[in-house]
Protein backbone atom coordinates (compact mmCIF):
# COMPACT_ATOMS: atom_id res chain seq x y z
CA UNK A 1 -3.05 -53.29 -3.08
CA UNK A 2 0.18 -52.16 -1.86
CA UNK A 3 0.77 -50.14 -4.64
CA UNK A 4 -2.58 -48.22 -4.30
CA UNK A 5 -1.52 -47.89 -0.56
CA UNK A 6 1.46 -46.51 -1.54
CA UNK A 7 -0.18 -43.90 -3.54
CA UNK A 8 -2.17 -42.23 -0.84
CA UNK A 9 0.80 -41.53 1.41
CA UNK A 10 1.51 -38.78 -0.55
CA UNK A 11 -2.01 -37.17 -0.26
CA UNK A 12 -2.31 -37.95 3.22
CA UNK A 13 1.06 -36.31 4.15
CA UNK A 14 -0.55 -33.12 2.73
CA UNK A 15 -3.15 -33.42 4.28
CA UNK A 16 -2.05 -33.49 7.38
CA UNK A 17 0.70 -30.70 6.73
CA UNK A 18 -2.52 -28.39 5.61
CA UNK A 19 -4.26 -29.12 8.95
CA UNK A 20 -1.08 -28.86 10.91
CA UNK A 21 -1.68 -25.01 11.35
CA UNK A 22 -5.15 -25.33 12.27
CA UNK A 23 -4.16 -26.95 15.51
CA UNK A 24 -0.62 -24.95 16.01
CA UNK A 25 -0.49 -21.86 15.18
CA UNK A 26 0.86 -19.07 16.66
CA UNK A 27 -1.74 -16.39 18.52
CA UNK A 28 -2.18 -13.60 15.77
CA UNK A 29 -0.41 -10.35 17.30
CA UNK A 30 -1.00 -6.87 15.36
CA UNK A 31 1.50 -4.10 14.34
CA UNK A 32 1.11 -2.11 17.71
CA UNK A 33 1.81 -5.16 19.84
CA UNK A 34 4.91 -5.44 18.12
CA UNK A 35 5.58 -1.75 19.53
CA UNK A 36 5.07 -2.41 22.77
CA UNK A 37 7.35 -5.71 23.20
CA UNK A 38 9.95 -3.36 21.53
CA UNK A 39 9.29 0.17 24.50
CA UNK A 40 9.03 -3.52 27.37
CA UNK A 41 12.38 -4.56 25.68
CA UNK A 42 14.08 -0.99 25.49
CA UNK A 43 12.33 0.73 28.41
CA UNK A 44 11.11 -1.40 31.02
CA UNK A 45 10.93 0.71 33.68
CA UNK A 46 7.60 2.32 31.57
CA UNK A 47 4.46 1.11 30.93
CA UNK A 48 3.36 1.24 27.61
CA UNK A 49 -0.14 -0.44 28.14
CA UNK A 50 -1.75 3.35 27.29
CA UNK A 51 -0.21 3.36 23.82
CA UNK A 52 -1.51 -0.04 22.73
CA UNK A 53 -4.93 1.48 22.97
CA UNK A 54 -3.98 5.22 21.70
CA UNK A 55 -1.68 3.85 18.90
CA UNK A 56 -4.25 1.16 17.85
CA UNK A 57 -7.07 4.50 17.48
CA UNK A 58 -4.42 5.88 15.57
CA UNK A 59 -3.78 3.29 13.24
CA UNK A 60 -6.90 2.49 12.90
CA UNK A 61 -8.38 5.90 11.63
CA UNK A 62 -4.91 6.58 9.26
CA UNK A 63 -5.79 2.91 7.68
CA UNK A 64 -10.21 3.47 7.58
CA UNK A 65 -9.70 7.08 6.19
CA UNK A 66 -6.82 5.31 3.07
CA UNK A 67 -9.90 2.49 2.64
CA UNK A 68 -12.58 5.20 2.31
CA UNK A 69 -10.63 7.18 -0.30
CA UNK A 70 -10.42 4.03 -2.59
CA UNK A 71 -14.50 3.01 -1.99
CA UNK A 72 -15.12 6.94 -2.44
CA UNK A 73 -13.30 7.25 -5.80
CA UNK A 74 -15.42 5.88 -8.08
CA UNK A 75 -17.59 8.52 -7.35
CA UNK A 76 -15.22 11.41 -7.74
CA UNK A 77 -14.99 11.93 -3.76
CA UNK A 78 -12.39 11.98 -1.98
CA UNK A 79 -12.90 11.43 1.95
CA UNK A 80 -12.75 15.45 2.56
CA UNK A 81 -15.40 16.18 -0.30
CA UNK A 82 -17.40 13.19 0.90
CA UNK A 83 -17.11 14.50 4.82
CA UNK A 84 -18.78 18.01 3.05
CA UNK A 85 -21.42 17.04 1.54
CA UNK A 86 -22.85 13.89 3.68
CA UNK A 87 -22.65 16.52 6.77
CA UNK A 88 -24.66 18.83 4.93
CA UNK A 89 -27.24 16.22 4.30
CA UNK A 90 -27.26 15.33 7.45
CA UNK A 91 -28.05 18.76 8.96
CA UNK A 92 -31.14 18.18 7.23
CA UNK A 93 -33.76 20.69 4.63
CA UNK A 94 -32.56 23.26 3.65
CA UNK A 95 -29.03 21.38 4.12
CA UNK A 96 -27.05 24.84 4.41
CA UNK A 97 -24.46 25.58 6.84
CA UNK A 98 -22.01 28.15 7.42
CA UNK A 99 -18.90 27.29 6.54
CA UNK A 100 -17.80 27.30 11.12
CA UNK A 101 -20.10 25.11 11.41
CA UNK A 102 -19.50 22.89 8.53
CA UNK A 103 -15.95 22.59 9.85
CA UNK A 104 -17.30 21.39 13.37
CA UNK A 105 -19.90 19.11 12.45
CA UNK A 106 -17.98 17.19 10.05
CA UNK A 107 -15.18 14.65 10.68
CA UNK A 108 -12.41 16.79 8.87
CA UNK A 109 -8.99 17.58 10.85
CA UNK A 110 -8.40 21.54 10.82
CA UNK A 111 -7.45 22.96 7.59
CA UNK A 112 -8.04 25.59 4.96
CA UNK A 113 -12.20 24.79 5.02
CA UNK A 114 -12.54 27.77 2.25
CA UNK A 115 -10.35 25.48 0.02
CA UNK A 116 -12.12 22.76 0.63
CA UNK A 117 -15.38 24.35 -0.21
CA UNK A 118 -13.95 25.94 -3.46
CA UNK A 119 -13.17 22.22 -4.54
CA UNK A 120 -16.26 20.96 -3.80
CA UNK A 121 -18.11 23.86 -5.30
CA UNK A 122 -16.42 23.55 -8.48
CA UNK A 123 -17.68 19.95 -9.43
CA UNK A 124 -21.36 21.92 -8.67
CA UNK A 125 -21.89 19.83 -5.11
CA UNK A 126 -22.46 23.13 -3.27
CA UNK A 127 -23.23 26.55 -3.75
CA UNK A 128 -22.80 29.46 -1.93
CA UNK A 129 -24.89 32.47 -0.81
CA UNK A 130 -25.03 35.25 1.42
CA UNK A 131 -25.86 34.54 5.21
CA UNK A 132 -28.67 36.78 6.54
CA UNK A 133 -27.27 36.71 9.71
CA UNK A 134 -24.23 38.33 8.69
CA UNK A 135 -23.34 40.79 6.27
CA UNK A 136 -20.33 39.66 5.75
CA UNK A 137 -20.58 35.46 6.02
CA UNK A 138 -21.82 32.70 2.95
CA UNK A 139 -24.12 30.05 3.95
CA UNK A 140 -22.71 26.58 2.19
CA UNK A 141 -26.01 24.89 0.71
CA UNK A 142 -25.93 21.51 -0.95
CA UNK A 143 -27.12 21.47 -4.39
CA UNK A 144 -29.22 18.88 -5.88
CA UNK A 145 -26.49 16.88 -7.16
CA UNK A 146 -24.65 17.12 -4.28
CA UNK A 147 -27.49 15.54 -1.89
CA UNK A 148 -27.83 12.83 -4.83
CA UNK A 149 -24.65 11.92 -4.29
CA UNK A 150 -24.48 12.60 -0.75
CA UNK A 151 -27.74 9.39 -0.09
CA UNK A 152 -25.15 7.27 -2.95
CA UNK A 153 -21.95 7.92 -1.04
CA UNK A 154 -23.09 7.20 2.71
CA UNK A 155 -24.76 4.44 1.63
CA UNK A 156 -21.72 2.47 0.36
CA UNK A 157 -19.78 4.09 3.11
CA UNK A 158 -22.26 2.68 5.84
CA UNK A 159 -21.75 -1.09 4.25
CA UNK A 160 -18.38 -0.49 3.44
CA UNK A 161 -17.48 0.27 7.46
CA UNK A 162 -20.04 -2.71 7.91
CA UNK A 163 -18.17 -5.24 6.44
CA UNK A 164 -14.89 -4.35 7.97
CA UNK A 165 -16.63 -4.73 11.33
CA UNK A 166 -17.05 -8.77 10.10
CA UNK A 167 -14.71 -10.05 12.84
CA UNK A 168 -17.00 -8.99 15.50
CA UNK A 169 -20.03 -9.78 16.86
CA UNK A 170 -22.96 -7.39 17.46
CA UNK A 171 -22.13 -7.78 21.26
CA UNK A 172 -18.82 -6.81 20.56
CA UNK A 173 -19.78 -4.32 18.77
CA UNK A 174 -21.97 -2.54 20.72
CA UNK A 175 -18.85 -2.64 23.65
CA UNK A 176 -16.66 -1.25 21.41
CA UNK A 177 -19.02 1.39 20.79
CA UNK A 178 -19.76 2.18 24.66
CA UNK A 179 -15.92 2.13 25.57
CA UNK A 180 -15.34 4.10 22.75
CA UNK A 181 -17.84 6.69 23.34
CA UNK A 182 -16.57 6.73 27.09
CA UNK A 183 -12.87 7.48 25.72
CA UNK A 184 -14.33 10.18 23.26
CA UNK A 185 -16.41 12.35 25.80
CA UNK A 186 -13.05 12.32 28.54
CA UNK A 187 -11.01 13.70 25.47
CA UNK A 188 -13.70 16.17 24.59
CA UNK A 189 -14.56 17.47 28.05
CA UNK A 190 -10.76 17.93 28.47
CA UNK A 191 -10.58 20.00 25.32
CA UNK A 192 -13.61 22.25 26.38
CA UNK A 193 -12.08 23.06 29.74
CA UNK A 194 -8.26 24.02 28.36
CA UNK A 195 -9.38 27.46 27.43
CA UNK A 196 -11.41 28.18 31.28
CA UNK A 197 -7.97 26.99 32.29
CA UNK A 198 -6.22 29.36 30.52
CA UNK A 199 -8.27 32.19 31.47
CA UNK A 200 -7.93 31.98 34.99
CA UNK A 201 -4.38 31.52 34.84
């Protein structure tokens, strides 16, 4: 009896080392929070606070946008081709846009948007033709394969953003969302008024 005793020690000392960190582990901090104990540290006499929500946006998008590119590949997009097309889709029949306004209504950063077009025209996504609203402008429309796999690619990125949204609850969610969208249209109006600014000065 003593022997089988003896035998379960073992077994129950792992057990209870593999339960241990249930019970004590440390809080969970993230990369930015590491940031700001270093600026509390170095600079106390500054509040950092603002940067640990700005710095976690930041991260955030750099580290969503590297994810998308390697769910996006498999179909020969990357996240700028993808941005093309699926906002031509969504601008709905005849999905054409010129090429200002494909720049503004997609999610792309400023850049060379003729390039991006070219590249995108080339694997037959897009074509381009003359806008009869100006002599001189193309209208970008989306081809049949493009809006084929335009309904493929925004359907795996839609569950693909889904499931890293898995720690939160719809509640949360939906919070998020609202703060979010309360941070978004500050920044925006901001931008809008800069050049009335400028004017008058």
């Amino acid at each position: 009896m003593s022997r089988h005793l003896g035998s379960q020690r073992p077994a129950r000392k792992q057990a209870a080392k593999a339960a241990a960190p249930r019970t004590a582990t440390k809080a969970a901090t993230d990369s930015i929070e590491h940031l700001l104990a270093e600026w509390l540290r170095e600079r106390p006499d500054l509040d950092p606070s603002p940067f640990g929500i700005y710095g976690r946006i930041w991260r955030l998008s750099t580290t969503l946008i590297g994810d998308a590119e390697q769910w996006l590949k498999p179909l020969g997009l990357t996240f700028e081709s993808f941005s093309l097309i699926v906002t031509l889709r969504r601008s709905g029949s005849p999905y054409e846009l010129n090429p200002t306004a494909l720049y503004r209504e997609s999610l792309l950063t400023s850049g060379a948007i003729t390039n991006r077009i070219d590249r995108v025209e080339s694997a037959g996504l897009v074509t381009r033709l003359p806008d009869p609203n100006d002599r001189r402008g193309t209208i970008v429309r989306l081809t049949a394969k493009g809006r084929t796999l335009a309904d493929r690619s925004i359907k795996l990125h839609f569950e693909a953003l889904a499931a890293t949204l898995g720690t939160l609850s719809t509640t949360e969610r939906k919070q998020l969302a609202k703060l979010l969208s309360k941070l978004l249209l500050s920044a925006e109006d901001r931008r809008a008024q800069k050049p009335a600014s400028r004017k008058r000065s």
